[in-house]
Protein backbone atom coordinates (compact mmCIF):
# COMPACT_ATOMS: atom_id res chain seq x y z
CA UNK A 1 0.00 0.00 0.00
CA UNK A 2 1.84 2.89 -0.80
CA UNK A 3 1.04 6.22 0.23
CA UNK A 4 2.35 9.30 -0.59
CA UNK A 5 2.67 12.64 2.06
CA UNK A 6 2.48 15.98 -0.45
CA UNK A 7 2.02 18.11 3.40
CA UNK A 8 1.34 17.88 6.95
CA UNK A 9 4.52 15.58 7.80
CA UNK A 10 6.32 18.70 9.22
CA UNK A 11 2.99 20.59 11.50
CA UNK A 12 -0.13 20.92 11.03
CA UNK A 13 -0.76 22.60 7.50
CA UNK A 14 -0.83 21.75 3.78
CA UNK A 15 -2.71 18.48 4.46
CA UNK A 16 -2.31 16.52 1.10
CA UNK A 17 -2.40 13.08 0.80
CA UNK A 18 -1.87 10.12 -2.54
CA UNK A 19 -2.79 7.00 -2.55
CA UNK A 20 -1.57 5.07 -4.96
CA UNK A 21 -4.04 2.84 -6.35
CA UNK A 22 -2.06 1.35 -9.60
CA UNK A 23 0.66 2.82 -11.79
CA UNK A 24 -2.34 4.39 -13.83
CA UNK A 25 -4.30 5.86 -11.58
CA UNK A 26 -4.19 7.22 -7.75
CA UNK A 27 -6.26 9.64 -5.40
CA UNK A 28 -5.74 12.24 -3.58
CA UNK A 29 -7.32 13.06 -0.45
CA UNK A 30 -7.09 16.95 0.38
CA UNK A 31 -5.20 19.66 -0.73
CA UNK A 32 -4.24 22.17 1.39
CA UNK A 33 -2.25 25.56 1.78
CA UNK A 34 0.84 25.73 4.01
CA UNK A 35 0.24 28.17 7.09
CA UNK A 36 2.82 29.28 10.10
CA UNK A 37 6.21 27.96 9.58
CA UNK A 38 5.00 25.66 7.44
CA UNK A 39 4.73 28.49 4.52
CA UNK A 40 6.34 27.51 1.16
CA UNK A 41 8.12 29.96 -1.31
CA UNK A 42 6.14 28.42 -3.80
CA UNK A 43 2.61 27.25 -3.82
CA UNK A 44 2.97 25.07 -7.08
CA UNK A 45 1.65 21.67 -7.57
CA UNK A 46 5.24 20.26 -7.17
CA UNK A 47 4.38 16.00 -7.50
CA UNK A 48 2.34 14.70 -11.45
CA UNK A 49 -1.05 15.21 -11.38
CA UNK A 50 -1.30 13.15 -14.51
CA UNK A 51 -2.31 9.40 -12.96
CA UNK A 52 -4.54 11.39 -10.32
CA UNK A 53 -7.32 10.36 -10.99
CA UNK A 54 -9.77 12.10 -8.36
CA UNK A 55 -9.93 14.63 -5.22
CA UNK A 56 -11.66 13.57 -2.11
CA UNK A 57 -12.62 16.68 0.31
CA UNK A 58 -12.33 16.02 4.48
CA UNK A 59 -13.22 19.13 4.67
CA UNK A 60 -13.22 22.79 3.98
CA UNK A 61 -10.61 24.08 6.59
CA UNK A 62 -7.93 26.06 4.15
CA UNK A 63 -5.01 23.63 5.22
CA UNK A 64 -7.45 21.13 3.41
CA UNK A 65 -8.66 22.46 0.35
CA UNK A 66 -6.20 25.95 -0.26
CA UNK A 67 -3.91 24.72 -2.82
CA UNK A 68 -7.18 23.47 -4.73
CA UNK A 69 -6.71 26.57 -7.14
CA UNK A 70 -3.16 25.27 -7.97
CA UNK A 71 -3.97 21.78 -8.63
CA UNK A 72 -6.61 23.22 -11.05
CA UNK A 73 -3.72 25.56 -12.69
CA UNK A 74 -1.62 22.45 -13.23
CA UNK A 75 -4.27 20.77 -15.30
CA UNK A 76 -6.30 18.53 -13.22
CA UNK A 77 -9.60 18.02 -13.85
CA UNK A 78 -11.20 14.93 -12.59
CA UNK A 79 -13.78 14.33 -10.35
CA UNK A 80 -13.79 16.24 -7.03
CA UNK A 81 -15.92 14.31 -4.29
CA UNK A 82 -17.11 15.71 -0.71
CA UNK A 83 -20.07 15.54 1.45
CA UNK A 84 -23.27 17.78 0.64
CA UNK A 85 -22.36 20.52 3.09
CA UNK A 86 -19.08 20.87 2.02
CA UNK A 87 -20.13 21.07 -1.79
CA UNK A 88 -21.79 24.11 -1.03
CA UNK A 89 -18.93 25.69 1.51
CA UNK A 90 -16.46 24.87 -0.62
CA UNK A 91 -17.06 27.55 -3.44
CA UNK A 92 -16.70 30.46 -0.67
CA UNK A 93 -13.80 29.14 0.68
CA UNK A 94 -12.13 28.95 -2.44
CA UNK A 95 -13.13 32.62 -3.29
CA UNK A 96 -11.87 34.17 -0.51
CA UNK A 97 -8.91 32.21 -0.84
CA UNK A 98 -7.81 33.33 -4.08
CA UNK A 99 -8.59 36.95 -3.46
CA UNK A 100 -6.35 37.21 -0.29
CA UNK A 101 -3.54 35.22 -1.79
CA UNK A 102 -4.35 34.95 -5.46
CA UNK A 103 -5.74 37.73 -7.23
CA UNK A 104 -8.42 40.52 -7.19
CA UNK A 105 -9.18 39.70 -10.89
CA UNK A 106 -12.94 38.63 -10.83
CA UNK A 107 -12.43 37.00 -14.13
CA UNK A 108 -10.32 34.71 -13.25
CA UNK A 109 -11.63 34.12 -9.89
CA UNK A 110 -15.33 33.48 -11.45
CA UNK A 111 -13.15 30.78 -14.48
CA UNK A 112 -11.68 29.18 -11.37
CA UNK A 113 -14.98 28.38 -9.34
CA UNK A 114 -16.56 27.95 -12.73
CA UNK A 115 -14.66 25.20 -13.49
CA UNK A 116 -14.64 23.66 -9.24
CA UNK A 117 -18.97 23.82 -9.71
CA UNK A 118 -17.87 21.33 -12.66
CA UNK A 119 -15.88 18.75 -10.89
CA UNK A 120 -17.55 18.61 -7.64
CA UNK A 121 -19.43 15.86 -6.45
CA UNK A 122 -21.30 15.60 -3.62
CA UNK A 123 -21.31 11.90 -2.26
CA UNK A 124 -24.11 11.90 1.35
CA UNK A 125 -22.59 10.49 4.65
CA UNK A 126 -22.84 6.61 5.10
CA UNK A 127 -23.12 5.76 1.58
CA UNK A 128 -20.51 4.05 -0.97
CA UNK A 129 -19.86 5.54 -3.75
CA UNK A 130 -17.78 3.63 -6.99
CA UNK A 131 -14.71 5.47 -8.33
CA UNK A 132 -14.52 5.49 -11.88
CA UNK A 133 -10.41 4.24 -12.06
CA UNK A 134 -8.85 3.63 -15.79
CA UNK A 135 -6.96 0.25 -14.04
CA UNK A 136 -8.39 -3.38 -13.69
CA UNK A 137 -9.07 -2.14 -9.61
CA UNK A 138 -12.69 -1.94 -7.91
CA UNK A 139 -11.99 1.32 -5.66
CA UNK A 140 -15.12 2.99 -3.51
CA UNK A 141 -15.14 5.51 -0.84
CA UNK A 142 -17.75 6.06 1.83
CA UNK A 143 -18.05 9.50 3.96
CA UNK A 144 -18.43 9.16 7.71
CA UNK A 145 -19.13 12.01 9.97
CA UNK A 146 -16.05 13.78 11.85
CA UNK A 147 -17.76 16.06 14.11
CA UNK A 148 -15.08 18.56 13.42
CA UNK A 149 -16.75 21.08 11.40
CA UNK A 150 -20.21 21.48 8.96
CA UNK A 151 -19.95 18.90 6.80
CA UNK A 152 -16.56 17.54 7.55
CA UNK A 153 -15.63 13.73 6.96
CA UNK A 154 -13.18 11.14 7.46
CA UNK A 155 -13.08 8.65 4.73
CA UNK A 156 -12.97 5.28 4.32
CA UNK A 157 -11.34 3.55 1.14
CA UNK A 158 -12.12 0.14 -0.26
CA UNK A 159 -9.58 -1.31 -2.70
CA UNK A 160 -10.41 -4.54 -4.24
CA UNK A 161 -8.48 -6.19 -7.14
CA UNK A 162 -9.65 -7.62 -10.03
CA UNK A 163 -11.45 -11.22 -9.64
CA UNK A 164 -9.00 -12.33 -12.34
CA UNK A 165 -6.18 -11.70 -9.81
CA UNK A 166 -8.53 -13.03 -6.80
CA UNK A 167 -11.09 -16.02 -6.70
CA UNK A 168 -12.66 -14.70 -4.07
CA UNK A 169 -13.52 -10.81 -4.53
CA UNK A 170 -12.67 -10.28 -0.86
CA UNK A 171 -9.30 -11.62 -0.09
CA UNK A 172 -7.93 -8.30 -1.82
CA UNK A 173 -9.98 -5.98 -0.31
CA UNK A 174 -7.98 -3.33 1.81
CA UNK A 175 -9.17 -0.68 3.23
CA UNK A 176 -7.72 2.60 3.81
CA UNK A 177 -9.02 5.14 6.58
CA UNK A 178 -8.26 8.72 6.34
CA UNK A 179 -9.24 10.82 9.20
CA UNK A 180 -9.03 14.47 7.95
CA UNK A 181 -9.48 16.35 11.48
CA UNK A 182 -11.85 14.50 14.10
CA UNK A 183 -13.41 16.41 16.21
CA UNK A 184 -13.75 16.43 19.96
CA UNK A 185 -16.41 14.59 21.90
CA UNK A 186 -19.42 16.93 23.53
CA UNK A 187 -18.68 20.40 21.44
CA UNK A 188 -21.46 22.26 20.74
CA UNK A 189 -23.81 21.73 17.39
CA UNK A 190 -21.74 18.87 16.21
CA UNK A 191 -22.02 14.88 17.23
CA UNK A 192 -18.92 13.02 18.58
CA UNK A 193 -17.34 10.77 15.66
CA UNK A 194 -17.41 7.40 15.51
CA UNK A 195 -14.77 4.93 14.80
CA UNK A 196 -14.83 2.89 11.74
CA UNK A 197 -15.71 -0.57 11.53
CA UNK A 198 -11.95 -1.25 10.64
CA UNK A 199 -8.99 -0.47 8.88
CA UNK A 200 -6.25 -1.92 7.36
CA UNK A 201 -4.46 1.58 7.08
CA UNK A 202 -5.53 4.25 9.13
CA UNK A 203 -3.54 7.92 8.52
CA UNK A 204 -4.77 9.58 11.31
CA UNK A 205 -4.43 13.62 12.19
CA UNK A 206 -2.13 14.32 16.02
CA UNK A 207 -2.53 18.28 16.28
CA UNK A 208 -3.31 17.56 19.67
CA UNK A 209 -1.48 14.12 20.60
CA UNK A 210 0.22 14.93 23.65
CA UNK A 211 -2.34 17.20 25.18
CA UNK A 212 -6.61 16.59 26.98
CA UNK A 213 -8.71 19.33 26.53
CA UNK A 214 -10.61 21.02 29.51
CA UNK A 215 -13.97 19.32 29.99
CA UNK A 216 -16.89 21.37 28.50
CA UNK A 217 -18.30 22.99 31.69
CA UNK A 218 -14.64 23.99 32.72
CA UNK A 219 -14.18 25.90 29.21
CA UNK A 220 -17.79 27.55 29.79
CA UNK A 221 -17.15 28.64 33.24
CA UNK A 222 -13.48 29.88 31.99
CA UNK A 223 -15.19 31.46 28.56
CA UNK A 224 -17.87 33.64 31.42
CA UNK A 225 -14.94 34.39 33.61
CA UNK A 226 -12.99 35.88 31.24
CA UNK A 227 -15.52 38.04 29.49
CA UNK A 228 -16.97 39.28 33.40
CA UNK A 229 -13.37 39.91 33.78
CA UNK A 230 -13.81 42.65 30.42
CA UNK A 231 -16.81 43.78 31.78
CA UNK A 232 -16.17 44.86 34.71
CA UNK A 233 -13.31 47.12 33.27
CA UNK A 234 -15.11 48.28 30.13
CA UNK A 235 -12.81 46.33 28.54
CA UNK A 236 -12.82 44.50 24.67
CA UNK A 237 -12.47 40.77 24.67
CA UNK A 238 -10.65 39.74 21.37
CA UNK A 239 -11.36 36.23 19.75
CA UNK A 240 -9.45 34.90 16.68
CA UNK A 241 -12.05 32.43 15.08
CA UNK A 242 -11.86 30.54 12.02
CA UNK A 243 -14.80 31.86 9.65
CA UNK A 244 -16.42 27.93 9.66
CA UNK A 245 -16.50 26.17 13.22
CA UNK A 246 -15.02 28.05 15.98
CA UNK A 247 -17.06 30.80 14.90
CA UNK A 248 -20.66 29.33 15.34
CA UNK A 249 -19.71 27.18 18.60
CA UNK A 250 -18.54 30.61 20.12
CA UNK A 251 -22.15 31.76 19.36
CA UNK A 252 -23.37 28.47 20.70
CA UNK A 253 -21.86 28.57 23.84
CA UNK A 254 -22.25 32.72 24.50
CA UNK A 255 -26.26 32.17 23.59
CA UNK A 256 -26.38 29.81 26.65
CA UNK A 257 -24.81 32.14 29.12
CA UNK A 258 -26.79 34.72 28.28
CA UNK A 259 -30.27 32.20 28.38
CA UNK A 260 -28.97 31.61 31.48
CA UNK A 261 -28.01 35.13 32.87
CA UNK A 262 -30.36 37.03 35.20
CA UNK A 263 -32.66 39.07 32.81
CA UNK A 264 -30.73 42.66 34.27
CA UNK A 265 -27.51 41.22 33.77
CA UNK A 266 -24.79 43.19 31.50
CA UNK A 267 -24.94 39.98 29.63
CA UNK A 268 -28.59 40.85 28.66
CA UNK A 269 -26.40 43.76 26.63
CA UNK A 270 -23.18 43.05 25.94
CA UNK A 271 -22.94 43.06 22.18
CA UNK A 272 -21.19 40.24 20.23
CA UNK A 273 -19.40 41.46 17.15
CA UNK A 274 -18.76 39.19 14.47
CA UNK A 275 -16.39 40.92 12.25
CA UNK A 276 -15.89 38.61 9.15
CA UNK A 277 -18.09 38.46 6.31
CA UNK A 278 -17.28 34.77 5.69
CA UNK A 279 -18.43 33.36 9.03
CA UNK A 280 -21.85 35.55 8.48
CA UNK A 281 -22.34 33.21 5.26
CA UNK A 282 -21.17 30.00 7.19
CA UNK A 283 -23.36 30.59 10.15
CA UNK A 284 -26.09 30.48 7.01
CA UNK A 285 -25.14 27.33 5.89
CA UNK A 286 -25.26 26.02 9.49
CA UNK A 287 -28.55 27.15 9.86
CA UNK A 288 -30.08 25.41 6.66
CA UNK A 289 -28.00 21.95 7.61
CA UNK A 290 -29.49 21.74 11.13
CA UNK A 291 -30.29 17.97 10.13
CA UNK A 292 -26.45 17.78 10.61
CA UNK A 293 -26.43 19.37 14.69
CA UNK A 294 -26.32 16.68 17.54
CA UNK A 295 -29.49 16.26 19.82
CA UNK A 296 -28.64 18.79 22.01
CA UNK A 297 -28.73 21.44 19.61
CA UNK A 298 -31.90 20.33 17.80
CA UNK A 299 -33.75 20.46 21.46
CA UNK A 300 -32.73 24.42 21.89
CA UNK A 301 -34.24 25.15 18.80
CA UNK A 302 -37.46 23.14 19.46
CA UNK A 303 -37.75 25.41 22.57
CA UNK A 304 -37.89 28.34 20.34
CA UNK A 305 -34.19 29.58 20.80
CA UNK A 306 -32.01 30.43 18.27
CA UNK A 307 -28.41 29.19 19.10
CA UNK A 308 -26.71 31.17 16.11
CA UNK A 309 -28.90 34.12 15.58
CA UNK A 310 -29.78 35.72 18.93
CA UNK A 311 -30.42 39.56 19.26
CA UNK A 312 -27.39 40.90 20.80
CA UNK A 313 -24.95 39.47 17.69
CA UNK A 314 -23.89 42.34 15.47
CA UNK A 315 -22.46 41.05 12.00
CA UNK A 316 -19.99 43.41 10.51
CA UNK A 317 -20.30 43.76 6.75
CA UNK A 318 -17.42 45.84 4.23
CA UNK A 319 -14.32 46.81 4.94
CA UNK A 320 -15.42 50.92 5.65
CA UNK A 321 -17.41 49.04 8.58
CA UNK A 322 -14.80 47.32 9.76
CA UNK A 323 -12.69 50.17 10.14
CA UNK A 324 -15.17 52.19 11.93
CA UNK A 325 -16.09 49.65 14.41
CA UNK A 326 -12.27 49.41 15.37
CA UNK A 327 -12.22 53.45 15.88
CA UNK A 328 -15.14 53.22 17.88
CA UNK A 329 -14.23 50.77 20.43
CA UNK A 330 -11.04 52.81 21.13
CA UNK A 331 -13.49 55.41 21.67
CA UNK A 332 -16.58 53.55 23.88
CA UNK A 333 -16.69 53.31 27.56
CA UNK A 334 -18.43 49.97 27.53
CA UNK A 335 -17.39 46.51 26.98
CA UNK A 336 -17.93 44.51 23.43
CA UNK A 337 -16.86 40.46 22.91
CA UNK A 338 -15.14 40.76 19.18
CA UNK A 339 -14.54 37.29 17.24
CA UNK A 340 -13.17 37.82 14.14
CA UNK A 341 -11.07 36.15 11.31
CA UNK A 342 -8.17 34.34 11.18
CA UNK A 343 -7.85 32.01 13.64
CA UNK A 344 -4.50 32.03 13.71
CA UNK A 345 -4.06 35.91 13.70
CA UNK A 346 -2.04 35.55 10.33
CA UNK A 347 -4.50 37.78 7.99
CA UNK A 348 -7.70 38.99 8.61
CA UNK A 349 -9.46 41.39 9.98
CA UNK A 350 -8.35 40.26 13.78
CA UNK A 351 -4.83 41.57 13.11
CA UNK A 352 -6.16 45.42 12.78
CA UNK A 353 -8.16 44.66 16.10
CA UNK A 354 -4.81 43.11 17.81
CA UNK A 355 -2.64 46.44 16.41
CA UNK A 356 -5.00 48.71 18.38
CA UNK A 357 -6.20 46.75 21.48
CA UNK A 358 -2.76 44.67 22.73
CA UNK A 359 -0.97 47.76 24.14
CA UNK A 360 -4.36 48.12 26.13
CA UNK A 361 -4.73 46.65 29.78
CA UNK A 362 -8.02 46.89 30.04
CA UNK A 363 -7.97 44.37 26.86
CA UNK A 364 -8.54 40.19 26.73
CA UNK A 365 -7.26 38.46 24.16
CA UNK A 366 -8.86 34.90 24.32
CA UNK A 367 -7.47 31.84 22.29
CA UNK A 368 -9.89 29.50 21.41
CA UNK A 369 -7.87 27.25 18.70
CA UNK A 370 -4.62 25.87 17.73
CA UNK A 371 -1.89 28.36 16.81
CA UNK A 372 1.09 27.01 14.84
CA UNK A 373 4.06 27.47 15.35
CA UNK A 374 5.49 30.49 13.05
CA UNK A 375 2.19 32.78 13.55
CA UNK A 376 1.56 35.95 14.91
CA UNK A 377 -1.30 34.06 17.23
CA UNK A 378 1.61 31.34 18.58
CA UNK A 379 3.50 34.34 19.63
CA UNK A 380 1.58 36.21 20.89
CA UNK A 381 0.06 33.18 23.33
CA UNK A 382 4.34 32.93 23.81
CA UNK A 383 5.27 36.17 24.62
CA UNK A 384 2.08 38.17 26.13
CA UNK A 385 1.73 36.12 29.51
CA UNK A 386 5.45 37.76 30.29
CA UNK A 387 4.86 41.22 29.11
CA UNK A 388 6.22 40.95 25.32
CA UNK A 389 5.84 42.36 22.31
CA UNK A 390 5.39 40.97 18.73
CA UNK A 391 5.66 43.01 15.51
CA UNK A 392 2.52 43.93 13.21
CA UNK A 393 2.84 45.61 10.08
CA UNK A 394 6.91 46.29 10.67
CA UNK A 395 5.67 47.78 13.92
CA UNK A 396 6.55 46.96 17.50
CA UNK A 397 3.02 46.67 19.53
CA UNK A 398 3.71 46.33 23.41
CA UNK A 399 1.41 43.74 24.70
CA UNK A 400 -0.12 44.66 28.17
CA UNK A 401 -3.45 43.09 27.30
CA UNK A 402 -4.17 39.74 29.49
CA UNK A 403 -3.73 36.75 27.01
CA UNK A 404 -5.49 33.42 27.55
CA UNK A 405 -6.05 30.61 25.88
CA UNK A 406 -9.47 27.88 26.20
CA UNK A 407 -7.87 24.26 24.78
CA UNK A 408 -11.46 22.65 25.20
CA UNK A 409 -12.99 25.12 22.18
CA UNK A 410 -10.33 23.58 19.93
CA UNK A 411 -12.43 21.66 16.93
CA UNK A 412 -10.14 19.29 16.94
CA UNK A 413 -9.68 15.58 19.08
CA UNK A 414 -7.79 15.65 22.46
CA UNK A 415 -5.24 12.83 22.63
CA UNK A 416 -8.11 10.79 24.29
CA UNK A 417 -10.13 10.92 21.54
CA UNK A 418 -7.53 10.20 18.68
CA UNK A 419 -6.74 6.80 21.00
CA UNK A 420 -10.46 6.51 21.41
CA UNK A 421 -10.66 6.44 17.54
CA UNK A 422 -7.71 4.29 16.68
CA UNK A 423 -8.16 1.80 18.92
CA UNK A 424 -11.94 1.44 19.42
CA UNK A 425 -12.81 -0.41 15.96
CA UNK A 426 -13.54 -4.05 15.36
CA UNK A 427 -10.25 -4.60 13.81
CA UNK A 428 -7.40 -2.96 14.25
CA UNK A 429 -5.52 -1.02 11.81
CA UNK A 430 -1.94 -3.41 10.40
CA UNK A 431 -0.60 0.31 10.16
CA UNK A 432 -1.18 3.85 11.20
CA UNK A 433 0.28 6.98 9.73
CA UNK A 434 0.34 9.61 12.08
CA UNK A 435 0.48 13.35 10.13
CA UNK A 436 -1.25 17.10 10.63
CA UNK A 437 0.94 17.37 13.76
CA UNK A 438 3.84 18.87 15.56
CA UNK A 439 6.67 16.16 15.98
CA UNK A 440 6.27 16.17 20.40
CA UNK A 441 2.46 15.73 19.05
CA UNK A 442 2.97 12.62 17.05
CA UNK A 443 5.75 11.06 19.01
CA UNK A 444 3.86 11.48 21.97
CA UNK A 445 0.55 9.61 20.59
CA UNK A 446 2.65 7.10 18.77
CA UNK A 447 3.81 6.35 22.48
CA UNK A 448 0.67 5.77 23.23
CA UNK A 449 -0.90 4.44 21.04
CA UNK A 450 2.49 1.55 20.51
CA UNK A 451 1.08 0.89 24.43
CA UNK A 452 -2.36 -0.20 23.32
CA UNK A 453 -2.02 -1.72 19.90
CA UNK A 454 0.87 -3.85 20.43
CA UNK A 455 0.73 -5.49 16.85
CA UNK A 456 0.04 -2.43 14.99
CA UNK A 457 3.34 -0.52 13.10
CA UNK A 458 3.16 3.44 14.00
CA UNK A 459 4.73 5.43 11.13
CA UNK A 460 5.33 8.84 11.54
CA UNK A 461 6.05 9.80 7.54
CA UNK A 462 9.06 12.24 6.59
């Protein structure tokens, strides 16, 4: 079985995965854009696309899917499969993509998508779907939930030679488990993933494979302790969100303390401003898939509450706005909760916010997510706590604002619940490939996991 690593062998970014399925024809699962220290001089397709013969999606995270516009540019055009959500997440993504790193030219923005609408396929959860190969191989893939964002999958894939080469259709059947990111058990909106059935070769994500998260009532009594903390100083509580997933569980988990909160409580006025265009048109598509939210979520909305969409949330629209709203909350003499994009404070509007709220004391900046290593969030979670600085725009910015960090809102699986996955199927995996982490990450859960599935070989790919 051989697999080939295109990203996410050296951190967490650039996820990009082949598996070879014959000398005619492979797959790729993912295909995404360097981040952090990860970042390449070059974002060129640099392995053939010729013998691949089709994309499969995890997800729509940009370390998944950002180098999508490249693989495009170096001729491929074969099928592109995903789950239903992510089909219609995936154009948006894309877009933005190319206009903050790509181009401003609509034209060739609108040929780009133009041609994505083509290729995608959307393939429902739970289902197998035949891949059309051009070799003698019977190849299928199947999409199971992965609880990590709307719409994201892991992916199971069934290789089966040709009966001429096998009597018996089933003694060369492998299959091949790719985990994109799992998410963690008991986050809002989204259900807990499930392990597969089995694998013969599970490549499994470690961003978090030497750490447990907090346990969800600890992050919500940490998440109302830090914004009473803002309050009662008039301060502005800063959260770098990714547009699709942190974004909407923030909302989640805010709506609750305030359904909760006495009814003359400042958190009966505190406004929420979402500053990012993109997670106003995700929190959309979250709405419309609510067939996709766990139980608990589909109960608040039976009561009549609305978990995304509650009165105090104030979306922020062009960039004019956006500007404004910054000015203004130099200005005010009451407290606001900001969560805006990127999550990893790299681009986006939160870097504008940082510039003109970290020299400020009265100032939180919250952490909700994984920073890499190489970004302007990682250092500022490094340096802030002992009274640092990090540079913005060429520009030294003194950090006096309080810096803290939440692990349990990370979207991703604690080390617990990567074991949990690995090692709770029917049959275990004859391999595992552990990528999309640090190296303390993966050595640490290859440790681990060597402890508990004592005939399994744990690769950690180059």
């Amino acid at each position: 079985m051989i697999i080939k690593h295109h990203g996410a062998t050296q951190g967490v970014t650039g996820s990009c995965h082949e598996l070879v399925i014959s000398e005619q024809s492979s797959v790729l699962i993912d295909c995404g854009l360097f981040q952090g220290e990860d970042t390449r001089d070059s974002l060129n397709i640099e392995f053939d696309v010729n013998t691949v013969s089709a994309l499969i999606v995890t997800h729509c995270h940009i370390d998944h899917v950002g180098r999508i516009p490249y693989l495009l540019a170096a001729g491929f055009k074969k099928p592109i499969y995903c789950s239903p959500a992510s089909a219609k997440l995936l154009p948006l993504v894309i877009e933005d993509a190319l206009k903050v790193g790509v181009t401003r030219d609509q034209k060739l923005i609108d040929a780009c998508l133009k041609l994505l609408a083509r290729l995608v396929i959307p393939v429902a959860f739970n289902q197998w779907h035949e891949l059309k190969l051009p070799c003698q191989t019977s190849t299928k893939l199947r999409f199971q939930r992965a609880g990590h964002i709307l719409g994201s999958a892991y992916v199971e894939i069934d290789i089966v030679q040709s009966q001429s080469q096998y009597k018996n259709q089933n003694q060369g059947a492998k299959r091949v488990v790719f985990s994109g990111d799992l998410g963690a058990p008991y986050t809002p909106l989204l259900p807990t993933p499930k392990p597969p059935y089995k694998a013969d070769v599970l490549v499994l994500e470690s961003t978090y494979g030497d750490k447990n998260h907090d346990g969800r009532k600890q992050r919500t009594k940490k998440l109302k302790q830090v914004i009473e903390k803002a309050v009662s100083d008039n301060g502005v509580v800063l959260i770098p969100a990714f547009s699709i997933g942190r974004t909407q569980e923030l909302l989640y988990e805010l709506e609750q303390i305030i359904h909760n909160s006495p009814k003359k409580s400042v958190w009966q006025s505190i406004e929420v401003i979402i500053d990012s265009p993109m997670a106003a048109n995700f929190t959309e598509f979250y709405l419309e898939f609510k067939d996709l939210w766990d139980a608990e979520a589909k109960r608040r909305v039976k009561q009549g509450r609305h978990p995304l969409d509650f009165s105090s949330v104030v979306t922020i629209g062009d960039h004019k706005e956006h500007v404004a709203v910054v000015n203004y909350l130099k200005t005010r003499n009451k407290p606001a909760i900001v969560i805006a994009a990127g999550g990893m404070c790299n681009g986006g509007r939160i870097v504008n916010y940082l510039e003109a709220f970290l020299p400020d004391s009265s100032a939180d900046v919250l952490f909700v997510g994984y920073q890499a290593t190489g970004t302007l969030g990682r250092d500022i979670q490094h340096y802030g706590p002992r009274g640092g600085y990090v540079f913005i725009n060429n520009q030294r910015i003194d950090i006096n604002a309080t810096i803290h960090t939440i692990s349990g809102y990370s979207a991703h699986a604690d080390q617990a619940g990567l074991v949990r996955f690995a090692t709770k199927m029917k049959s275990s995996p004859c391999v595992i490939k552990l990528v999309h982490g640090d190296k303390s990450a993966k050595q640490a859960l290859r440790n681990k996991l060597a402890l508990l599935l004592l005939k399994t070989e744990i690769q950690i790919p180059e």
